[in-house]
N, C-alpha and C. Protein backbone atom coordinates (compact mmCIF):
# COMPACT_ATOMS: atom_id res chain seq x y z
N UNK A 1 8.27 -54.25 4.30
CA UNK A 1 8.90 -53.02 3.85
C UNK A 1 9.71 -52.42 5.00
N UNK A 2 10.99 -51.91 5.00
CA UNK A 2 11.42 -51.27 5.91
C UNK A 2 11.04 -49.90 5.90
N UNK A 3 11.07 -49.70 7.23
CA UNK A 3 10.45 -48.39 7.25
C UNK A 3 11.45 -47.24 7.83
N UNK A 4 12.39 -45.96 6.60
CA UNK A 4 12.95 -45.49 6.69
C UNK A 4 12.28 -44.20 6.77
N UNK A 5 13.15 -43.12 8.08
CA UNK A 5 12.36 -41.80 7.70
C UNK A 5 12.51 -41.19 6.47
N UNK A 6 11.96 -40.10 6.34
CA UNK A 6 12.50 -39.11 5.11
C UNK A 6 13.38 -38.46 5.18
N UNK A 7 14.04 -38.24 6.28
CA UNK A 7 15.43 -37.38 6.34
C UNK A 7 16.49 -38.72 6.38
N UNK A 8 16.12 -40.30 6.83
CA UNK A 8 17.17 -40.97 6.43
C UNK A 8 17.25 -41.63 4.69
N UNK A 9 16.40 -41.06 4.15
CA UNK A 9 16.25 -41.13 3.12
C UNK A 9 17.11 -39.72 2.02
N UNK A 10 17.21 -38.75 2.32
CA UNK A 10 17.47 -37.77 2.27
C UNK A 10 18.93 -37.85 2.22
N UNK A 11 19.49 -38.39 3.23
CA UNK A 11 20.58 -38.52 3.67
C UNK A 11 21.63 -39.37 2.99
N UNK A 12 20.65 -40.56 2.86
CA UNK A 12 21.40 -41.34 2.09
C UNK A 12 21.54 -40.87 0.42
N UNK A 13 20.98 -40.35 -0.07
CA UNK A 13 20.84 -39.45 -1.42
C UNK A 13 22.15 -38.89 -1.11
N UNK A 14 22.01 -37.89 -0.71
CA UNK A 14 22.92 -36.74 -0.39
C UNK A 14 24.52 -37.44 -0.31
N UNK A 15 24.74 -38.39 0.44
CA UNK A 15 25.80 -39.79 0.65
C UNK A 15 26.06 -39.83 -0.89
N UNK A 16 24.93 -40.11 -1.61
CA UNK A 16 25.36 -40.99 -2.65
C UNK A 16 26.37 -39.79 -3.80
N UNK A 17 25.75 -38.77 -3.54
CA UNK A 17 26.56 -37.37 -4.43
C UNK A 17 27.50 -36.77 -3.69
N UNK A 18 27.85 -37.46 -2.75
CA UNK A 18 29.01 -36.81 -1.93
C UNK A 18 30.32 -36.76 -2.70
N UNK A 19 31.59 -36.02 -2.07
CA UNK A 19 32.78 -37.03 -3.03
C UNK A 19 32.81 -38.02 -2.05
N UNK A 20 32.73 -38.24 -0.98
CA UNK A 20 32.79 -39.46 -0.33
C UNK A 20 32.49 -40.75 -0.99
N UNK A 21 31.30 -40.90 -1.48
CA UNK A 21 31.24 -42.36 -2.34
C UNK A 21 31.62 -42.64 -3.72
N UNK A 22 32.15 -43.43 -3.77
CA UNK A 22 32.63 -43.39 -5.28
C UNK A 22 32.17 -44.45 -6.08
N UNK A 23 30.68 -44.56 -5.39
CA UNK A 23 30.37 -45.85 -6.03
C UNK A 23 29.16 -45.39 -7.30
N UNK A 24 28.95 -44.05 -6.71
CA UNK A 24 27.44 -43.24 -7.75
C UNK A 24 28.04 -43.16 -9.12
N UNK A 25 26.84 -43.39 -10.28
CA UNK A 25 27.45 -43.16 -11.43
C UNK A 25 27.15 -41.74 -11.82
N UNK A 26 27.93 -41.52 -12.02
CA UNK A 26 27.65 -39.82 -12.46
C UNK A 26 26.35 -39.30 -13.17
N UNK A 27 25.97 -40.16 -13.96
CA UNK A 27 25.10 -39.71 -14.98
C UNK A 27 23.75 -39.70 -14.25
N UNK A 28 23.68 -39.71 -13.21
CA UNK A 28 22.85 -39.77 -12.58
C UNK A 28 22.48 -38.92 -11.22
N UNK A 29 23.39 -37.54 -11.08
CA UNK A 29 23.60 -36.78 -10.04
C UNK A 29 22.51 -35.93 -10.03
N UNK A 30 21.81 -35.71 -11.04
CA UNK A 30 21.00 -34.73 -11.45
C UNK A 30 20.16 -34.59 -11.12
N UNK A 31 18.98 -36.45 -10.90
CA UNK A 31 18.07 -37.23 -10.81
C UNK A 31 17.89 -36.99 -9.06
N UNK A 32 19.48 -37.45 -8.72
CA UNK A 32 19.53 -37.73 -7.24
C UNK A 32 19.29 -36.29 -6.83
N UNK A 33 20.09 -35.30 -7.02
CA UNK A 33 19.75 -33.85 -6.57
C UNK A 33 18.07 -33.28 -6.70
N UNK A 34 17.53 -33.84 -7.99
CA UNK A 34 16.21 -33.15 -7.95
C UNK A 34 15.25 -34.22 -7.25
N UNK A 35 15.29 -35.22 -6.60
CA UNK A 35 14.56 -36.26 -5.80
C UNK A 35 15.02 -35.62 -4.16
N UNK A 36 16.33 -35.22 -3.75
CA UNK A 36 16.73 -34.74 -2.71
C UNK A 36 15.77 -33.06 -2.47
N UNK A 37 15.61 -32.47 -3.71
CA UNK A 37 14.62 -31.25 -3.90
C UNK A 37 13.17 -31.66 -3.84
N UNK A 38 12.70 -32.34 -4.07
CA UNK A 38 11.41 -33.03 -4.08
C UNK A 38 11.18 -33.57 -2.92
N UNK A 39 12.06 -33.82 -1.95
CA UNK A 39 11.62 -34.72 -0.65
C UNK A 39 11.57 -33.81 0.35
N UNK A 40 12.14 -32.71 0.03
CA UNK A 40 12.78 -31.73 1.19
C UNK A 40 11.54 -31.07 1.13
N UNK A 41 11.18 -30.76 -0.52
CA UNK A 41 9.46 -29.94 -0.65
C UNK A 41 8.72 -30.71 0.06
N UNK A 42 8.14 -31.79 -0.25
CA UNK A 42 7.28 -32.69 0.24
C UNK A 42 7.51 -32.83 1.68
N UNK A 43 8.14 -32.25 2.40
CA UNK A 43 8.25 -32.47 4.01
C UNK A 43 7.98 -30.97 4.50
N UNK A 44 7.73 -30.16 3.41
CA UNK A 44 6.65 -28.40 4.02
C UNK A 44 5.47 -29.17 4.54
N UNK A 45 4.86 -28.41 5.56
CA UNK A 45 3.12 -28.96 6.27
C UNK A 45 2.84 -27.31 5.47
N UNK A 46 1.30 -27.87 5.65
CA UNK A 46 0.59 -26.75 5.05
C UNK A 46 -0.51 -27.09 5.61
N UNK A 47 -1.30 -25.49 6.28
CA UNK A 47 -2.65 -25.64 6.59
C UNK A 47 -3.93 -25.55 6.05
N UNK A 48 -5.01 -26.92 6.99
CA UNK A 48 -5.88 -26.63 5.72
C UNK A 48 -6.76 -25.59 5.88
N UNK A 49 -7.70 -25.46 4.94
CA UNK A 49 -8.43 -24.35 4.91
C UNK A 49 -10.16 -24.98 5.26
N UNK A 50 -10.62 -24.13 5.82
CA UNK A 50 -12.02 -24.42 6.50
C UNK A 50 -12.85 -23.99 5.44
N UNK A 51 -13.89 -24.44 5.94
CA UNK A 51 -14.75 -24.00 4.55
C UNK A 51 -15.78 -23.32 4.73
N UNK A 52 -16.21 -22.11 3.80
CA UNK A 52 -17.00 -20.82 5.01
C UNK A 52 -18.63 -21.43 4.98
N UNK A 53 -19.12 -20.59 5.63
CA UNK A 53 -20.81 -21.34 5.63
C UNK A 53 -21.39 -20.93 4.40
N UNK A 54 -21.12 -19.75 3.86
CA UNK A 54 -21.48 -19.37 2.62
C UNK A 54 -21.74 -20.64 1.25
N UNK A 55 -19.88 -20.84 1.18
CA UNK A 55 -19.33 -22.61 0.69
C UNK A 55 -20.67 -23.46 0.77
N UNK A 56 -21.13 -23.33 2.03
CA UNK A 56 -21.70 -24.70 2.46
C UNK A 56 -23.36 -24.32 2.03
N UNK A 57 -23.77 -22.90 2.53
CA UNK A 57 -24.94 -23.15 2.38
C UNK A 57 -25.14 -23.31 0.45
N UNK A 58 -24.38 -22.73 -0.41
CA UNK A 58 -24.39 -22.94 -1.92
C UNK A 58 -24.16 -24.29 -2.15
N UNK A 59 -23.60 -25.19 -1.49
CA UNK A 59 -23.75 -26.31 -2.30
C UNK A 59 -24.79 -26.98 -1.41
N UNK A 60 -25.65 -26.62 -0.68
CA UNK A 60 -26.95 -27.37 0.22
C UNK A 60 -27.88 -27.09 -1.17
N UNK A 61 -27.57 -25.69 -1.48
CA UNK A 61 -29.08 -24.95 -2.35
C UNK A 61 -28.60 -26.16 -3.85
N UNK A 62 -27.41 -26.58 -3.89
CA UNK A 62 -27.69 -27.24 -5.45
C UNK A 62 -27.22 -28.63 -5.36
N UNK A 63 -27.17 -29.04 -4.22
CA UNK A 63 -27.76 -30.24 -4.01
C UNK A 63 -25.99 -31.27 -4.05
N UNK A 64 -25.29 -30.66 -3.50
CA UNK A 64 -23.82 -31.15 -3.39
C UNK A 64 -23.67 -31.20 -2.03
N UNK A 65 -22.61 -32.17 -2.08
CA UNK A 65 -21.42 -32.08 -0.33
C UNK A 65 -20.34 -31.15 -0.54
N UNK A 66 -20.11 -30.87 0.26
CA UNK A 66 -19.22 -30.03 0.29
C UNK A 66 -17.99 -30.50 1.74
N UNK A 67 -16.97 -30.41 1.50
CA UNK A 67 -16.08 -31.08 2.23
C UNK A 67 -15.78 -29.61 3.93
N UNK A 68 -15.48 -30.13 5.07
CA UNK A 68 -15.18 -29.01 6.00
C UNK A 68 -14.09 -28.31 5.86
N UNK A 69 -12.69 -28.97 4.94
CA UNK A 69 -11.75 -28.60 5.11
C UNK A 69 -11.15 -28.82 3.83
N UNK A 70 -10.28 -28.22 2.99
CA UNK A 70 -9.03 -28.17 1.80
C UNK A 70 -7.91 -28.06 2.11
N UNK A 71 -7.44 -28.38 1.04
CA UNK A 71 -5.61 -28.91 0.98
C UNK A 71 -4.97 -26.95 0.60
N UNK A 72 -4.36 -26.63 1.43
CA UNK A 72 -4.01 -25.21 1.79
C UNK A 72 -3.19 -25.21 0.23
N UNK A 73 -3.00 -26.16 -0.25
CA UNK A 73 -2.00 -26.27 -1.24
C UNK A 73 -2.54 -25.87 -2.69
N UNK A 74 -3.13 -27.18 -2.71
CA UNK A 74 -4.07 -27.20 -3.98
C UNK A 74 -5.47 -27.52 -4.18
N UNK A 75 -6.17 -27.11 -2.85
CA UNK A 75 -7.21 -27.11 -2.91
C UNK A 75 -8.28 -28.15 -3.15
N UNK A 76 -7.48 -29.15 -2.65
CA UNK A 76 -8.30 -30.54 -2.57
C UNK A 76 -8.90 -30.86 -1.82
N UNK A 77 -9.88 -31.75 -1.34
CA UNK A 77 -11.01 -31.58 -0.97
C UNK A 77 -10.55 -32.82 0.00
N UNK A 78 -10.37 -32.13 1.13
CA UNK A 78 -10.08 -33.62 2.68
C UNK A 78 -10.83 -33.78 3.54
N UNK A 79 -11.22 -35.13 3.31
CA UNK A 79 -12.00 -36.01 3.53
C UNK A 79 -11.57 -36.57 5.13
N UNK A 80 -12.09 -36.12 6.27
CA UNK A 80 -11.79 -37.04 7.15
C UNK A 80 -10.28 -35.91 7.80
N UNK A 81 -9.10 -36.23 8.50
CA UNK A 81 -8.39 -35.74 9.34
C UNK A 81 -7.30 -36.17 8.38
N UNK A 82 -6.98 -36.44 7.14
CA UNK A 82 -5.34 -37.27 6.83
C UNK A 82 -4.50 -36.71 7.02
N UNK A 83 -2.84 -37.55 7.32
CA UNK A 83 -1.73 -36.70 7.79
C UNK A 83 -1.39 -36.39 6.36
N UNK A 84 -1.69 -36.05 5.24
CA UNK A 84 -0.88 -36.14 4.18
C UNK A 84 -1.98 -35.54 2.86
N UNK A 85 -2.34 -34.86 2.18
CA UNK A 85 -3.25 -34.46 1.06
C UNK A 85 -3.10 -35.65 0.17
N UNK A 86 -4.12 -36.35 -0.08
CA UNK A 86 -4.38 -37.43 -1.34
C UNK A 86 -3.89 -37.15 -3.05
N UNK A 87 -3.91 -35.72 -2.50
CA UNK A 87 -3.77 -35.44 -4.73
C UNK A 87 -2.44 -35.12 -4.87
N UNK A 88 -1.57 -33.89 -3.57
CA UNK A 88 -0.47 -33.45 -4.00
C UNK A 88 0.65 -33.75 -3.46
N UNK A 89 0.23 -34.70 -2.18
CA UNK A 89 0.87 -35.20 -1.00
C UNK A 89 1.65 -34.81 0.18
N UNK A 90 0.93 -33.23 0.11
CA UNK A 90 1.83 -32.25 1.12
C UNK A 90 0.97 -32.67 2.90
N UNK A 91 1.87 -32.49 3.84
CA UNK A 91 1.61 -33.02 4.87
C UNK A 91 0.37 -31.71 5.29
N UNK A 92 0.00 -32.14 6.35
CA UNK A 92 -1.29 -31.10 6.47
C UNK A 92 -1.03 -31.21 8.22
N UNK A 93 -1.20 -29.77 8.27
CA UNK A 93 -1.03 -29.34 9.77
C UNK A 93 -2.32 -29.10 10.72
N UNK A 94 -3.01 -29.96 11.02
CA UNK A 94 -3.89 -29.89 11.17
C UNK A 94 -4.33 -29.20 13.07
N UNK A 95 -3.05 -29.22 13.91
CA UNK A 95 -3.19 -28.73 14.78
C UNK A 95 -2.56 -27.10 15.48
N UNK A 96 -2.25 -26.73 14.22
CA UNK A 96 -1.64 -25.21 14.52
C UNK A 96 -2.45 -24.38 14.01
């Protein structure tokens, strides 16, 4: 797989709806603009959220895990340090 960033990814989108190329088919500017909106979202970091002792001691009393940290986003449950949330795929800032 080559491995392109997301802003050269971005870029090349953006290329493709330019008037510069005249190779894009029109019917398709729409797609490219809301994928260029979607990538630009998906490159917000968001912090996660800690989880209070309260959290923790209620799910000791009923017999659950309970995760240290959530997805600042949507509240998903992260497992471990990932650069990226598993459910919504927003990057996670884990050192600010």
């Amino acid at each position: 797989m080559i491995d392109y960033s997301r802003e050269d990814v971005i870029e090349a989108l953006e290329y493709l709806i330019s008037p510069v190329c005249t190779e894009t088919q029109y019917d398709y500017c729409d797609e490219i603009r809301a994928a260029i909106a979607w990538l630009k979202e998906q490159n917000e970091s968001i912090k996660p959220i800690r989880s209070t002792t309260e959290q923790k001691k209620f799910a000791d009393r009923i017999g659950i895990a309970v995760s240290d940290f959530w997805c600042g986003a949507c509240r998903f449950n992260l497992v471990g340090h990932p650069k990226f949330c598993p459910n919504c795929g927003k990057a996670v800032k884990w050192n600010e």
